[in-house]
N, C-alpha and C. Protein backbone atom coordinates (compact mmCIF):
# COMPACT_ATOMS: atom_id res chain seq x y z
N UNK A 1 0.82 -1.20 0.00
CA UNK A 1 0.00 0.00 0.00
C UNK A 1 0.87 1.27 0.00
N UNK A 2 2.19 1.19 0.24
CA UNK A 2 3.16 2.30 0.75
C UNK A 2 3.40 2.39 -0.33
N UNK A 3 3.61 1.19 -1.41
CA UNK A 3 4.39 2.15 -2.29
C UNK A 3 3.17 2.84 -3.58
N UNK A 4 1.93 1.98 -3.56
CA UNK A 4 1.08 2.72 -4.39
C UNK A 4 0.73 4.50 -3.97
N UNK A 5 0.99 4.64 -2.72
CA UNK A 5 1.03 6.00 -1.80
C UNK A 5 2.29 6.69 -2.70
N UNK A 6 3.46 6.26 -2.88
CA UNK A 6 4.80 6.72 -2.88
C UNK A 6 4.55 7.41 -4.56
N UNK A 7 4.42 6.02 -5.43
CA UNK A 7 4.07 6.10 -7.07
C UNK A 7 3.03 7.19 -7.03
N UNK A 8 1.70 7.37 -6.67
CA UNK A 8 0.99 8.88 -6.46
C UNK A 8 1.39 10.18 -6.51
N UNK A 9 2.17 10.05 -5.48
CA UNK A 9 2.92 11.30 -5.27
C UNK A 9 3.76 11.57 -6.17
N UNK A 10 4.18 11.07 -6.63
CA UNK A 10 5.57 10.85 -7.29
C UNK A 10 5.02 11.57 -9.20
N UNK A 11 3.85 10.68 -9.23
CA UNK A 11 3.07 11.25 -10.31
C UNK A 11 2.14 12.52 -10.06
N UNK A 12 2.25 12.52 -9.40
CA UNK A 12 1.25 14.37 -8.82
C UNK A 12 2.02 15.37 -9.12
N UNK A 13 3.31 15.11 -8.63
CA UNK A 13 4.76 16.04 -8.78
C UNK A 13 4.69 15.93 -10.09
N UNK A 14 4.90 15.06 -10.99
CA UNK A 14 5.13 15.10 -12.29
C UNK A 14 4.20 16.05 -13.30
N UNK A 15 3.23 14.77 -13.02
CA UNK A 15 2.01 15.98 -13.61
C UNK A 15 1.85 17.64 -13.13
N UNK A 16 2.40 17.81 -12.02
CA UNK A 16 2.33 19.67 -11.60
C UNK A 16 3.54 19.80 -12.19
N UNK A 17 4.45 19.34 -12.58
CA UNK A 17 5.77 19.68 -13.43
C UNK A 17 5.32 20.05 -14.71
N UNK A 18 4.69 19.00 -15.24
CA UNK A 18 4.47 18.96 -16.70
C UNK A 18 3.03 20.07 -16.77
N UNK A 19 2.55 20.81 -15.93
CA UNK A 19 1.61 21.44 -16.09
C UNK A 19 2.29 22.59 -16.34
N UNK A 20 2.99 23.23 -15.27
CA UNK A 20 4.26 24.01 -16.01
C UNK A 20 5.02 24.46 -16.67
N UNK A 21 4.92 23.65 -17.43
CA UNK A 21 5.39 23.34 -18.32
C UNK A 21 4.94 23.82 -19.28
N UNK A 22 3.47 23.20 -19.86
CA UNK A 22 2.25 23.38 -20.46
C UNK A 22 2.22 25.05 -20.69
N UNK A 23 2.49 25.53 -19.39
CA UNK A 23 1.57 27.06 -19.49
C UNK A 23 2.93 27.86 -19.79
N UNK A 24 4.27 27.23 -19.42
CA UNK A 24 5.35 28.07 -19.87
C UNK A 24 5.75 28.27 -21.45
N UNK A 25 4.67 27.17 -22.19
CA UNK A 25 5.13 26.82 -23.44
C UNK A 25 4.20 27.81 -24.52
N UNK A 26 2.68 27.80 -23.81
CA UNK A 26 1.30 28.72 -24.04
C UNK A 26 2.14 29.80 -23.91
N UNK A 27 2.77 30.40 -22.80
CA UNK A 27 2.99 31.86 -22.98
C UNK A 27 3.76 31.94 -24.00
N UNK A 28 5.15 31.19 -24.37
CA UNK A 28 6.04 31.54 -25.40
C UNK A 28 5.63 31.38 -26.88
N UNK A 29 4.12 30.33 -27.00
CA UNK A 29 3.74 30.29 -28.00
C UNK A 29 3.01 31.93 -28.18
N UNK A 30 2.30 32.49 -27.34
CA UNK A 30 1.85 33.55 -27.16
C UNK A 30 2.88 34.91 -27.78
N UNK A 31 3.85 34.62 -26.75
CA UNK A 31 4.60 35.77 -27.16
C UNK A 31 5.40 35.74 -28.52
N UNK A 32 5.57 34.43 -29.16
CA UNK A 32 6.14 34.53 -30.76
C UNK A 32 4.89 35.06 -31.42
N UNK A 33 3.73 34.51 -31.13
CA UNK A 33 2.53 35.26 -32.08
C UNK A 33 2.38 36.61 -31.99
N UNK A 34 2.65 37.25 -31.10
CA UNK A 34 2.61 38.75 -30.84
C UNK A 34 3.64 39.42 -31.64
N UNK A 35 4.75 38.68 -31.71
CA UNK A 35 6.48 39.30 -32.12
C UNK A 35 5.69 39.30 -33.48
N UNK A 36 4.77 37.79 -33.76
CA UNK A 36 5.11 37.76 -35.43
C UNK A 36 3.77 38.71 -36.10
N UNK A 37 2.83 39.02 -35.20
CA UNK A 37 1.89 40.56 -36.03
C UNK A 37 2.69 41.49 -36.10
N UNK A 38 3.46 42.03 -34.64
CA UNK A 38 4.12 43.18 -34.65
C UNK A 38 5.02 43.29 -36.18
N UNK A 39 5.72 42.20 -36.32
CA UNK A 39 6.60 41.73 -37.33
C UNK A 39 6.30 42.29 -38.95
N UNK A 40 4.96 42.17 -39.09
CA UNK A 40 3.98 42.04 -40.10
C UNK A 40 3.45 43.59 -40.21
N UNK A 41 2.78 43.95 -39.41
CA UNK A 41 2.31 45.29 -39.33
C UNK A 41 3.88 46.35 -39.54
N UNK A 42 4.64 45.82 -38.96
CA UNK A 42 5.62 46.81 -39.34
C UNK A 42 6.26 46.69 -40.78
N UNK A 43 6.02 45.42 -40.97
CA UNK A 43 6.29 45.65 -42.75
C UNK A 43 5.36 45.61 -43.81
N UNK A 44 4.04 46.01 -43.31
CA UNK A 44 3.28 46.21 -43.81
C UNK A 44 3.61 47.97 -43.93
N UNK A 45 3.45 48.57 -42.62
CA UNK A 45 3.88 50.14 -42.86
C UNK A 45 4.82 50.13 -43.54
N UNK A 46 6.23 49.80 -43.51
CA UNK A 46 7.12 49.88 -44.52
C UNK A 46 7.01 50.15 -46.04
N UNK A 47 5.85 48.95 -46.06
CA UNK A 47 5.80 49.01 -47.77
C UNK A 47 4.67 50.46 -47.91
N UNK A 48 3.30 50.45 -47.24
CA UNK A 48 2.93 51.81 -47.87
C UNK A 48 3.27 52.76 -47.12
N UNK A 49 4.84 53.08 -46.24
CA UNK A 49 5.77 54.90 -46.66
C UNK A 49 6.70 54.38 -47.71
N UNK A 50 6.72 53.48 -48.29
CA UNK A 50 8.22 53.19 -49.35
C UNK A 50 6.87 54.05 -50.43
N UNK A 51 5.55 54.34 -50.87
CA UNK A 51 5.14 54.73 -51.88
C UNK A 51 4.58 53.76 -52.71
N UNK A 52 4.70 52.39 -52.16
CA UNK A 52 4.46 51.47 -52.88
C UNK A 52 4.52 49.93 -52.13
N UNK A 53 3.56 49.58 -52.78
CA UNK A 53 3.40 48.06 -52.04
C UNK A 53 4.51 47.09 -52.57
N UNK A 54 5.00 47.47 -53.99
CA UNK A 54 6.15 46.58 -54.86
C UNK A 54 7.39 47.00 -54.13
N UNK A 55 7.33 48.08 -53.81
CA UNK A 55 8.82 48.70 -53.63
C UNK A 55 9.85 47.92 -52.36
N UNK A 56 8.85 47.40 -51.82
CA UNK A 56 9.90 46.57 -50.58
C UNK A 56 10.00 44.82 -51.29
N UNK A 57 9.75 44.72 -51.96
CA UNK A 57 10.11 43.62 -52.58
C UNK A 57 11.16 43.52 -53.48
N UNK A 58 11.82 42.43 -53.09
CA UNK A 58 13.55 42.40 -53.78
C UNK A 58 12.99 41.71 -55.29
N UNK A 59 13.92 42.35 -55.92
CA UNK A 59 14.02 42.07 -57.18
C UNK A 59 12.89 43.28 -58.19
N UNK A 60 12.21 44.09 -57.47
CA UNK A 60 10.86 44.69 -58.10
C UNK A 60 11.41 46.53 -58.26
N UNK A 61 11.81 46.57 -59.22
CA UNK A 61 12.10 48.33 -59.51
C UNK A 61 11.14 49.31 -59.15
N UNK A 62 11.62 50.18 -58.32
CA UNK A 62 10.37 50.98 -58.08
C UNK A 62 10.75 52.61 -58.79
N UNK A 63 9.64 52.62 -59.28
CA UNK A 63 9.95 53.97 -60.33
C UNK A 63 9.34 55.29 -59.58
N UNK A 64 9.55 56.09 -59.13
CA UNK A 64 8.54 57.49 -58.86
C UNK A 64 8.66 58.80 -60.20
N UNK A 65 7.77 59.02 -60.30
CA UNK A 65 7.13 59.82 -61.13
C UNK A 65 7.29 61.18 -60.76
């Protein structure tokens, strides 16, 4: 009976480890999704002050008039 007591515990700890885990992984998934709008929106502004939506794209000549 002691040691089914012992194995319990032993898995309680684990599982509150691995829960930890869980939510440390949610936040970092969190915080790359945030980096990667910020990411986006800022090169989204980029392209319309460049004057042009082509103009931040490599290889694409941008002509002004």
């Amino acid at each position: 009976m002691q040691a089914l007591e012992q194995e319990k515990e032993y898995l309680t700890a684990e599982k509150e480890g691995l829960t930890a885990q869980i939510a440390e992984a949610r936040a970092d998934i969190q915080l790359l999704k945030d980096d990667k709008e910020q990411a986006v929106k800022t090169s989204l502004r980029g392209c319309f002050l460049g004057g042009s939506l082509l103009s931040s794209v490599p290889g694409v000549a941008f002509r002004t008039q």
